[in-house]
Protein backbone atom coordinates (compact mmCIF):
# COMPACT_ATOMS: atom_id res chain seq x y z
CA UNK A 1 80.06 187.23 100.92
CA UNK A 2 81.32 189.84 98.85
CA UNK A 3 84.20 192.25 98.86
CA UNK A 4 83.61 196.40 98.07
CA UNK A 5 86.62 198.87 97.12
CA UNK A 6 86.79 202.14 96.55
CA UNK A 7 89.13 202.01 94.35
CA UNK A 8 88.41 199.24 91.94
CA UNK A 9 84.12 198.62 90.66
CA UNK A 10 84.19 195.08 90.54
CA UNK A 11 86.78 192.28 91.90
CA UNK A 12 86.66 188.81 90.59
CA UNK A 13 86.40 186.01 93.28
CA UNK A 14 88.83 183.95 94.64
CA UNK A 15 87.84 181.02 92.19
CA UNK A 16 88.92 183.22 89.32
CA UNK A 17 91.92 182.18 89.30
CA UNK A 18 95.74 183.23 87.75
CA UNK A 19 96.56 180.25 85.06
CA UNK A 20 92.54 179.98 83.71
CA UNK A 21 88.94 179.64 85.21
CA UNK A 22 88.52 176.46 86.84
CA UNK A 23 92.36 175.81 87.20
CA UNK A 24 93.52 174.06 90.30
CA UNK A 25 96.64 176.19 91.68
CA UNK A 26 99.23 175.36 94.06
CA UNK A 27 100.21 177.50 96.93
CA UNK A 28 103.03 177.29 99.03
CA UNK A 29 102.21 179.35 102.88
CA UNK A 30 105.25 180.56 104.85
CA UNK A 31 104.22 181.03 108.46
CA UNK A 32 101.31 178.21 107.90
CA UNK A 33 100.93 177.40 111.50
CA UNK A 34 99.92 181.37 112.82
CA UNK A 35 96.25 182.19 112.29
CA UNK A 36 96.31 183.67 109.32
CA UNK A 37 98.12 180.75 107.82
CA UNK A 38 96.16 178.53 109.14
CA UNK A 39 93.08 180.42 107.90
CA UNK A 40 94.50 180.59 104.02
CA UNK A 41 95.30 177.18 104.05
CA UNK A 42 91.90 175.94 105.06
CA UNK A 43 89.94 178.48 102.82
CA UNK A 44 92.71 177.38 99.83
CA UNK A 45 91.86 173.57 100.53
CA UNK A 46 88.21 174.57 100.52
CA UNK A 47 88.57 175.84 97.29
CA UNK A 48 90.26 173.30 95.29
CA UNK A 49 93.99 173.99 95.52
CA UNK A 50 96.54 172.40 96.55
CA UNK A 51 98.21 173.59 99.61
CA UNK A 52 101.99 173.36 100.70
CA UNK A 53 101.83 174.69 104.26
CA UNK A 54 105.46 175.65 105.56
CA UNK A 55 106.10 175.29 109.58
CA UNK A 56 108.65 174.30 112.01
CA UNK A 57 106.23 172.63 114.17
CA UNK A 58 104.32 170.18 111.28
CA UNK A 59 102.44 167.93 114.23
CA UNK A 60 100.99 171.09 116.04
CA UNK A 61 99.21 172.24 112.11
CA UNK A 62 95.38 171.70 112.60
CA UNK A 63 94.27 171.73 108.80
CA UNK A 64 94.52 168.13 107.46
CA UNK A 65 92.93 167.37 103.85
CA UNK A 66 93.83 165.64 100.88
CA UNK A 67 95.05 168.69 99.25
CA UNK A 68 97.11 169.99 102.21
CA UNK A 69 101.02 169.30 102.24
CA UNK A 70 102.62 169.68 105.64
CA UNK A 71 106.27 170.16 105.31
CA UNK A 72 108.91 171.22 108.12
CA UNK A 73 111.36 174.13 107.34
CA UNK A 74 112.10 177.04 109.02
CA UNK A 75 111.99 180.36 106.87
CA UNK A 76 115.30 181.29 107.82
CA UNK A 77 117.12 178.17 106.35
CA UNK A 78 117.47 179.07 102.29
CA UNK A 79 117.60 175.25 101.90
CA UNK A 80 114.62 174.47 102.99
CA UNK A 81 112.76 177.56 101.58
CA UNK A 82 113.94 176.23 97.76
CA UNK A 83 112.46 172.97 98.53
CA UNK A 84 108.73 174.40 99.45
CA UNK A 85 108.97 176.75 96.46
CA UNK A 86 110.01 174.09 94.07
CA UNK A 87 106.76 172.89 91.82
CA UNK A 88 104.72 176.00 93.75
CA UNK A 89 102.30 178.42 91.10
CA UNK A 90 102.52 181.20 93.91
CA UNK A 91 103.70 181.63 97.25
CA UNK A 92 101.41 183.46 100.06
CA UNK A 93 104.14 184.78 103.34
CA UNK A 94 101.83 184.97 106.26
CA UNK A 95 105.28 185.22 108.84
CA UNK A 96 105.31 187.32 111.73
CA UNK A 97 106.50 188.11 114.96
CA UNK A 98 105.11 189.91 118.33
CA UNK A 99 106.04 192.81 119.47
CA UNK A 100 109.36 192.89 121.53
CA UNK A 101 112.56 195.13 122.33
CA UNK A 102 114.92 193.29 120.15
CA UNK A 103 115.92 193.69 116.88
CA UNK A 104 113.49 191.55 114.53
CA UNK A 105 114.62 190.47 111.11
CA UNK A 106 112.12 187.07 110.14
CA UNK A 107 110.16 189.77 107.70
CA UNK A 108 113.02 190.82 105.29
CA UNK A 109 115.44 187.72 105.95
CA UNK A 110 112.38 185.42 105.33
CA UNK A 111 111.31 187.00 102.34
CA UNK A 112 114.65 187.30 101.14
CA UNK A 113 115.14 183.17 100.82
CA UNK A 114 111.78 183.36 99.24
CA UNK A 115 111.99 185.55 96.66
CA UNK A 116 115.56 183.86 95.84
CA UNK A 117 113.62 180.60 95.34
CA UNK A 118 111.05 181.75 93.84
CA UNK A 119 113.59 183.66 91.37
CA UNK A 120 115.25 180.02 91.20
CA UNK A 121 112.54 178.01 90.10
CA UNK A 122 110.95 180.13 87.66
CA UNK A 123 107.34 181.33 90.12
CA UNK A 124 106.40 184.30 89.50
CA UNK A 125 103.09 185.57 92.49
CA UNK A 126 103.98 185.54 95.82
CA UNK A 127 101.63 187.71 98.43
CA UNK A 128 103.52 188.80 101.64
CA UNK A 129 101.70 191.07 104.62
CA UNK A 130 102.78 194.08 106.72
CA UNK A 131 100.37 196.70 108.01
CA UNK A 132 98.51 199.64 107.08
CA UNK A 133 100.69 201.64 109.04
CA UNK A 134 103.69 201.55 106.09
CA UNK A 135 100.89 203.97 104.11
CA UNK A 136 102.81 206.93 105.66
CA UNK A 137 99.45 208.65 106.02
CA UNK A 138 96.93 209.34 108.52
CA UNK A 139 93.83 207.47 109.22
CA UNK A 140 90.89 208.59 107.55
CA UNK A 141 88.49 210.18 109.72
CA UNK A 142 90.10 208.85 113.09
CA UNK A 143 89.91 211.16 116.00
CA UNK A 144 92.54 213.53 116.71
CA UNK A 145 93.68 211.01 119.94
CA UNK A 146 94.17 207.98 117.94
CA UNK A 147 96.28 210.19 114.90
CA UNK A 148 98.70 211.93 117.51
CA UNK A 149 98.86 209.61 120.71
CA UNK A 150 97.55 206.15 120.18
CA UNK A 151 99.18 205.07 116.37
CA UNK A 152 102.38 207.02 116.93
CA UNK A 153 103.23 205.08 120.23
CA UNK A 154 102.48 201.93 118.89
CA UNK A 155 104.64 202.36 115.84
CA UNK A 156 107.67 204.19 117.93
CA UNK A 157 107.73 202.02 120.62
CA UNK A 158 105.75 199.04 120.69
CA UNK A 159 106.01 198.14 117.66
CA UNK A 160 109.18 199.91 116.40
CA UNK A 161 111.30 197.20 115.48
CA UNK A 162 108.49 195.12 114.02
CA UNK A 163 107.59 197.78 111.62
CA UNK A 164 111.09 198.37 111.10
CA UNK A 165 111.69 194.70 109.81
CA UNK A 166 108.00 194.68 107.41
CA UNK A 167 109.47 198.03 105.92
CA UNK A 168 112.85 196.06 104.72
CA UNK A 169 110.61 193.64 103.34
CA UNK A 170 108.42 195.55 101.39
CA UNK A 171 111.87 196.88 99.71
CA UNK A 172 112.89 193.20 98.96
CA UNK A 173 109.77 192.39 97.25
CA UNK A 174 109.75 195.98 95.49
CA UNK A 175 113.11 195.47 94.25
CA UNK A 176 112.56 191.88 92.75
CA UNK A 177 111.56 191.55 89.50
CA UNK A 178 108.52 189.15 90.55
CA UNK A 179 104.34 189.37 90.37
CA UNK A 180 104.23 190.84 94.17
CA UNK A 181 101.76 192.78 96.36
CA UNK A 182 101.45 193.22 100.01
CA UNK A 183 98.51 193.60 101.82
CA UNK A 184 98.49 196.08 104.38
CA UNK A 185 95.77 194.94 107.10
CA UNK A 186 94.60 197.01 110.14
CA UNK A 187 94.91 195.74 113.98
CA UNK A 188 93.71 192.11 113.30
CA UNK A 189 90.94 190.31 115.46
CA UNK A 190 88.98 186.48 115.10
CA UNK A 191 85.25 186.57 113.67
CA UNK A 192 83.68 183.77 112.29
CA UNK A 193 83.90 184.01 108.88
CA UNK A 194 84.61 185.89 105.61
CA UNK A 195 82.52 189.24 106.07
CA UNK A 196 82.30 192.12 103.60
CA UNK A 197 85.39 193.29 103.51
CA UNK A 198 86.66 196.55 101.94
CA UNK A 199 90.07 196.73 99.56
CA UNK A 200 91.72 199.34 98.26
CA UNK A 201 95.05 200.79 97.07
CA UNK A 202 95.18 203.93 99.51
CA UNK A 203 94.66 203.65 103.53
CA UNK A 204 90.79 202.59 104.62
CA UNK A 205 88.86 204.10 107.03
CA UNK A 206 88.37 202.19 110.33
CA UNK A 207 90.98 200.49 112.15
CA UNK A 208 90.23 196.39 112.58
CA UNK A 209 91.09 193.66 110.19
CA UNK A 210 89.57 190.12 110.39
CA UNK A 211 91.74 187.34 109.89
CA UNK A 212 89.41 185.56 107.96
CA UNK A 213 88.84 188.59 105.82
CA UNK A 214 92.64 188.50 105.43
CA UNK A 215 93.49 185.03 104.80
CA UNK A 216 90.75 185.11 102.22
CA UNK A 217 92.48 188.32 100.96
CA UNK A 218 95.25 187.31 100.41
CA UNK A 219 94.34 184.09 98.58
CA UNK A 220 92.44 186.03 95.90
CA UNK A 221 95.50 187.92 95.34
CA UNK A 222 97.38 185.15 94.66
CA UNK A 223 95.05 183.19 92.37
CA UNK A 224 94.78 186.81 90.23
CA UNK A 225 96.86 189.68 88.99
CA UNK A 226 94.73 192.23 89.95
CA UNK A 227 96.80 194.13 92.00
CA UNK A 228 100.36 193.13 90.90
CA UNK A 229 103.34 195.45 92.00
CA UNK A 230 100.88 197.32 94.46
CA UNK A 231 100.28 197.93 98.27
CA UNK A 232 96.58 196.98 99.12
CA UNK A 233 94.62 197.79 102.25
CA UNK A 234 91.93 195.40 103.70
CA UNK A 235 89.43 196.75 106.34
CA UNK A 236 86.82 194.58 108.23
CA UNK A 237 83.35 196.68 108.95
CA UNK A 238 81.04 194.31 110.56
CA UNK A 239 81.27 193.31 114.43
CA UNK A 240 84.83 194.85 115.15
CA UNK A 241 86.66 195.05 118.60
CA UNK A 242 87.72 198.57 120.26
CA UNK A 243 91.06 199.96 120.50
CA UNK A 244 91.21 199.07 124.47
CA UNK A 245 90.77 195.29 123.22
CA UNK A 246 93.45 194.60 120.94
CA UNK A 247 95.54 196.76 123.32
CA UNK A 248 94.98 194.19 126.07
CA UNK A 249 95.21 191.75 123.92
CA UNK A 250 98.62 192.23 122.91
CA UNK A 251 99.64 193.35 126.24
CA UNK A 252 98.34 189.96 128.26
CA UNK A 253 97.99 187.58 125.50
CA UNK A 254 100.88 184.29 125.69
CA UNK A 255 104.01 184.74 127.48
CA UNK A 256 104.45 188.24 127.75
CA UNK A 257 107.54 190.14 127.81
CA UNK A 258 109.11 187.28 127.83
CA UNK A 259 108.02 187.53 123.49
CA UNK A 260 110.36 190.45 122.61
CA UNK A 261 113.18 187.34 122.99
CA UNK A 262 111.97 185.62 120.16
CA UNK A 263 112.34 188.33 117.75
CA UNK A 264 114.70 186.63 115.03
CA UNK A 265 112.99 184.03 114.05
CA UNK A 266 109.07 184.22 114.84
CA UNK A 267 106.83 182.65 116.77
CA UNK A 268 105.02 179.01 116.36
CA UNK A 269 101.70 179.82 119.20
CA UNK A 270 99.41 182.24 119.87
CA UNK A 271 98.79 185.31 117.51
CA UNK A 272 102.13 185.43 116.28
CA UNK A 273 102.82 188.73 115.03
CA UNK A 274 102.69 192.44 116.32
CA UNK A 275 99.65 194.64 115.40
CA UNK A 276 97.56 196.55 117.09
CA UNK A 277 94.64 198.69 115.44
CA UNK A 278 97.73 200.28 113.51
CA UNK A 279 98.99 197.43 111.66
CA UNK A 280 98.91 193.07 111.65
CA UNK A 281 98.92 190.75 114.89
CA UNK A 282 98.96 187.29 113.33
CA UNK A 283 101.36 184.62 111.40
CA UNK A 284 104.42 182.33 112.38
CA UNK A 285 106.18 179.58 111.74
């Protein structure tokens, strides 16, 4: 496996790691029990860390090793986010929520208690996700459809107060004084493992992300500083879905419109967050 960018020659991998070569480092994961969460935590185990993984449900986790902490808390209880961050060398926030009608605030409130902790008890690297919709540009060589019809109903409507809630994140990690970047993912699908994956610091081409590819993204950004106070994209290239896929998806997938209910504090099953081919579809509680 390997992982190309346009924007920087050569990446180290994810064994290269923040506090030395060969260092063990411990990562606390907000929203462990989504699949992206899930997916860090097992690749960070894999690897040699040690893994705090953060949920409300702890018996319904599926990654049990030796170097994988379950602990129960719920992100929106500032309590019980200091006492995950407490001992942690960086902090990966895979939350989310699905797309809904209500007003959604687990992104920004979240992510506030987090970065308070982390402020706190002296860790500096946390990784958070949002979608490569926050770019503010168009898709690279998409067809005129998908620019003017297809991503700007998603991100009005479907998604509107979703995207609403990762942009007041992004501003609480821009405005903190910590080692942050976000990773800005396209509409998220399962393959079996890592592929190779493309990064870079302006919108990709293509639409799909892997959540593989970004689980194991976002665990080399926390064991590094190589993109520290930046936005980075992450596009999968190998065996991805079509629009019409993650559209149904999302539209017949778990309970619903009975989902847009649970839009304050996230959800523990299923996919777990909204995005489409315009932005991220994964993490919870």
């Amino acid at each position: 496996m390997r992982v190309t960018s346009h924007f920087v020659p050569s990446r180290p991998s994810c064994r290269q790691k923040r506090r030395g070569e060969g260092d063990p480092v411990n990562i606390v994961i907000f929203g462990a029990n989504g699949p992206t969460g899930r997916l860090a935590a097992e690749q960070a185990s894999a690897e040699g860390h040690t893994v705090t993984a953060v949920t409300r449900r702890p018996k319904e986790f599926p990654v049990i090793g030796p170097r994988v902490r379950v602990v129960e808390a719920d992100v929106l209880d500032p309590a019980a986010v200091d006492r995950g961050v407490a001992g942690q060398d960086a902090v990966i926030s895979a939350l989310g929520v699905p797309y809904g009608r209500s007003p959604v605030s687990v992104y920004s409130a979240g992510v506030s208690h987090i970065t308070q902790a982390m402020t706190k008890h002296g860790v500096r690297r946390i990784v958070g996700v949002t979608s490569t919709v926050l770019f503010g540009t168009a898709a690279p060589g998409e067809t005129f459809l998908f620019r003017r019809v297809l991503e700007p109903s998603v991100v009005r409507f479907m998604g509107r107060t979703v995207y609403d809630d990762m942009r007041r994140m992004e501003e609480v990690v821009r405005e903190s004084d910590l080692d942050w970047t976000v990773v800005r993912p396209g509409g998220l699908f399962d393959r079996d493992g890592v592929s190779d994956y493309r990064v870079g610091t302006e919108r990709l081409p293509g639409r799909y992300t892997a959540r593989a590819d970004l689980a194991h993204e976002l665990l080399r950004q926390a064991v590094d500083d190589g993109h520290v106070r930046a936005f980075v994209d992450v596009r999968t290239t190998q065996d991805t879905p079509s629009f019409l896929d993650l559209l149904r998806n999302e539209a017949f997938s778990g309970k619903g419109g009975k989902r847009g209910k649970r839009g304050k504090r996230g959800s523990e099953k299923g996919t777990g967050t909204g995005n489409l081919p315009v932005g991220r579809r994964t993490w919870s509680g």
